[in-house]
N, C-alpha and C. Protein backbone atom coordinates (compact mmCIF):
# COMPACT_ATOMS: atom_id res chain seq x y z
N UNK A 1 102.63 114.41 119.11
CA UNK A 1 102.90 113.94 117.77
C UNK A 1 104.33 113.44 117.64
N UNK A 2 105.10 113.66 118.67
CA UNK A 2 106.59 113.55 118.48
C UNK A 2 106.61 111.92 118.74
N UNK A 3 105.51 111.40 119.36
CA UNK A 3 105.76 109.56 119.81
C UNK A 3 105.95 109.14 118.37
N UNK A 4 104.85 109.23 116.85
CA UNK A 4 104.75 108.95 116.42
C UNK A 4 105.49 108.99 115.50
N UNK A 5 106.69 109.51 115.41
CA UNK A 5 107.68 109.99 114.59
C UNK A 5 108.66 109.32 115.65
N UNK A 6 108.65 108.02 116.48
CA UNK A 6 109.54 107.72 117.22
C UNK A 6 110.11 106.30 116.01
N UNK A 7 111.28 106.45 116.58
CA UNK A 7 111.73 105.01 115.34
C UNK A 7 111.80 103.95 116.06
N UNK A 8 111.25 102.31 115.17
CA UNK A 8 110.84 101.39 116.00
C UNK A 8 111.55 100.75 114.32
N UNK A 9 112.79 99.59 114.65
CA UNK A 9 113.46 98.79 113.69
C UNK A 9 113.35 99.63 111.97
N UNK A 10 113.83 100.98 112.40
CA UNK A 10 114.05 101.60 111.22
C UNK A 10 113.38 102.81 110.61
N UNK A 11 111.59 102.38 111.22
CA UNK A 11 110.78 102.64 110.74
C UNK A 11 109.95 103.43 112.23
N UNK A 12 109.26 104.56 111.64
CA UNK A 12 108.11 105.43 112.36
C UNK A 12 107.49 104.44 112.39
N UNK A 13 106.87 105.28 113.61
CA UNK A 13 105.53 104.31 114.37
C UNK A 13 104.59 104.37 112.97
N UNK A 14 104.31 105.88 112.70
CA UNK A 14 103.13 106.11 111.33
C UNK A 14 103.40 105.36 110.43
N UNK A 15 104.60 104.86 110.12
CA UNK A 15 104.88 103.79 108.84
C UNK A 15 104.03 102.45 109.15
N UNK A 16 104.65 101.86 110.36
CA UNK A 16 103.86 100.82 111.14
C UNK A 16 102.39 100.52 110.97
N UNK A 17 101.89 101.75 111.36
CA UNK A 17 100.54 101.44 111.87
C UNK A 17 99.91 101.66 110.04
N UNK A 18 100.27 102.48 109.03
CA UNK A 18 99.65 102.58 107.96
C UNK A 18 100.34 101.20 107.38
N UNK A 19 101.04 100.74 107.36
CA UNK A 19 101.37 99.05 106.63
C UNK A 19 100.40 98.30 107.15
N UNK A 20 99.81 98.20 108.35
CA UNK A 20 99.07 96.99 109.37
C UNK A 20 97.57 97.59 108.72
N UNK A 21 97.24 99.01 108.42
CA UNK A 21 95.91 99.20 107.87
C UNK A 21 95.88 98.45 107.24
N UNK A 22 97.01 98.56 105.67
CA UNK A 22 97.07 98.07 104.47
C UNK A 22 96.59 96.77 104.29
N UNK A 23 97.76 96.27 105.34
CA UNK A 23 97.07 94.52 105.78
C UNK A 23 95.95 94.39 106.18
N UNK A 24 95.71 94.78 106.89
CA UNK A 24 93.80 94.77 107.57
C UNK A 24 92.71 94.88 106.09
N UNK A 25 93.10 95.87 105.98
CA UNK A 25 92.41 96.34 104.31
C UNK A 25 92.62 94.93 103.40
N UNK A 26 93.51 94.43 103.25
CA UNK A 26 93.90 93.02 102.33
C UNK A 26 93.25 91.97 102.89
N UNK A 27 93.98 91.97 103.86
CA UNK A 27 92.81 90.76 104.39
C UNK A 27 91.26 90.38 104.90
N UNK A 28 90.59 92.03 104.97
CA UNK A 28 88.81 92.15 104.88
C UNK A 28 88.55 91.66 103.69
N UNK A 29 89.62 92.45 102.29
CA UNK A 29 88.99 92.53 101.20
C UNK A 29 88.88 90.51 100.80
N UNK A 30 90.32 89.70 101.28
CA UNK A 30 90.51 88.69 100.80
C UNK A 30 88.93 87.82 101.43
N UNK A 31 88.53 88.13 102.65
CA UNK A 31 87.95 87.08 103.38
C UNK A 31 86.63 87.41 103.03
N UNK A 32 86.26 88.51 102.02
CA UNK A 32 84.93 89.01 101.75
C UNK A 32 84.35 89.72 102.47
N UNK A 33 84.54 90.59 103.34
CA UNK A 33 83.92 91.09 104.86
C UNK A 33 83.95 92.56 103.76
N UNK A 34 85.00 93.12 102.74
CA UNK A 34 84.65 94.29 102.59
C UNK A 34 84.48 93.86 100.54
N UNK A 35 83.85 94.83 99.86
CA UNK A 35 83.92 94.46 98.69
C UNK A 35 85.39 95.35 97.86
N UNK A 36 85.45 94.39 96.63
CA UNK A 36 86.75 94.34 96.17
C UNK A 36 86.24 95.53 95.41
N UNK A 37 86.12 96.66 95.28
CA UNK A 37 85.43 97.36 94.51
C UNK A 37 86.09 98.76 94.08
N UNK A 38 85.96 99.75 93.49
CA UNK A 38 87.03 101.01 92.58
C UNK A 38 87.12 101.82 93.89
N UNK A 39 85.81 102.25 94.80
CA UNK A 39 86.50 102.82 96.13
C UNK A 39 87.28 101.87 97.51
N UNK A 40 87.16 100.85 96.95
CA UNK A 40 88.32 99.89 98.13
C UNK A 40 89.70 100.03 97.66
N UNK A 41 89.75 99.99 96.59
CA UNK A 41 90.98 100.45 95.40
C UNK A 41 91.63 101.35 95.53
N UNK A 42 90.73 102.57 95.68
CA UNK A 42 91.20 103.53 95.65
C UNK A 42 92.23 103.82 97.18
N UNK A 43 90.95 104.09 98.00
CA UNK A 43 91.46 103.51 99.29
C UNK A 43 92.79 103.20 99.71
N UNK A 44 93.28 101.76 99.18
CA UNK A 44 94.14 100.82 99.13
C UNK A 44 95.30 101.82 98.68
N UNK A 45 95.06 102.79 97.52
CA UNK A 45 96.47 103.35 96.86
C UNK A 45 96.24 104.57 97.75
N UNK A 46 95.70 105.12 98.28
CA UNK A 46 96.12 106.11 99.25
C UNK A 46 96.83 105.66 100.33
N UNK A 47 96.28 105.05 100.79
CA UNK A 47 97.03 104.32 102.17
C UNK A 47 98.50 104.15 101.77
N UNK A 48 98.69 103.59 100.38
CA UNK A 48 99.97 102.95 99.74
C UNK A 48 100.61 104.12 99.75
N UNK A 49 100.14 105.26 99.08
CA UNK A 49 100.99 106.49 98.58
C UNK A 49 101.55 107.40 100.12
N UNK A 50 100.58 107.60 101.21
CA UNK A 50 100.85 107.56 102.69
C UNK A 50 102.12 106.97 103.00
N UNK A 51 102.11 105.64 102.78
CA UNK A 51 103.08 104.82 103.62
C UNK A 51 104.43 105.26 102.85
N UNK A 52 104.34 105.25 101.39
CA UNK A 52 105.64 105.47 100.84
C UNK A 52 105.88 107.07 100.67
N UNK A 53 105.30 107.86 101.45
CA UNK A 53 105.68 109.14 101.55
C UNK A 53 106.59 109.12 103.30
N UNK A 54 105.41 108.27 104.17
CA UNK A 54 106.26 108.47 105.52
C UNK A 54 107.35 107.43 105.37
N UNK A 55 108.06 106.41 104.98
CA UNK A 55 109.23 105.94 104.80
C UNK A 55 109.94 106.91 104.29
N UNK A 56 109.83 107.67 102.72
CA UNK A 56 110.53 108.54 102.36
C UNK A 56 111.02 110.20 103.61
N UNK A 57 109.86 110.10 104.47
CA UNK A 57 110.56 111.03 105.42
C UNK A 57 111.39 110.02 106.72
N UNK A 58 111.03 109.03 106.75
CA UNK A 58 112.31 108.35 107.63
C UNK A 58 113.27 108.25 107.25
N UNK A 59 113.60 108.06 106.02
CA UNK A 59 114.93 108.02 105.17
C UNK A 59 115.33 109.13 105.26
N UNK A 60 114.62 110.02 105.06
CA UNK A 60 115.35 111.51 105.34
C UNK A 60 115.95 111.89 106.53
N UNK A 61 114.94 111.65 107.61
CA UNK A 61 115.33 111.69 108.82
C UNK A 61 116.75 110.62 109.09
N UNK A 62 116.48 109.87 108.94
CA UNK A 62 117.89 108.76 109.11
C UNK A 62 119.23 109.65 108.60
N UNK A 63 119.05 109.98 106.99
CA UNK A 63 120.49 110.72 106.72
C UNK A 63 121.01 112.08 106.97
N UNK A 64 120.10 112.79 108.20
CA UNK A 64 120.45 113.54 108.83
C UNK A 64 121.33 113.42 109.91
């Protein structure tokens, strides 16, 4: 688990790879492959609330 907590231009790998879901997720939903719908939504703000929790622990980590 320690790779993933490795820093790559600022940012954890886990930051990385949950932003590129996000995108993946945006761009199924844009091209129609997934529906735009209250559990894609939902979805979408977990992933969101994820990502801005593991930045908030890189920042932490950083001002240590």
């Amino acid at each position: 688990m320690k790779f993933m907590t490795k820093m790559f231009a600022g940012q954890s790998l886990i930051s990385w790879i949950l932003q590129l879901i996000l995108i993946y997720l945006a761009w199924q939903v844009a091209d129609h492959h997934i529906e735009n719908n209250l559990w894609t939504i939902a979805g979408a703000g977990v992933i969101l609330l994820l990502t801005y929790m593991s930045l908030s622990h890189d920042s932490k980590q950083r001002n240590k």
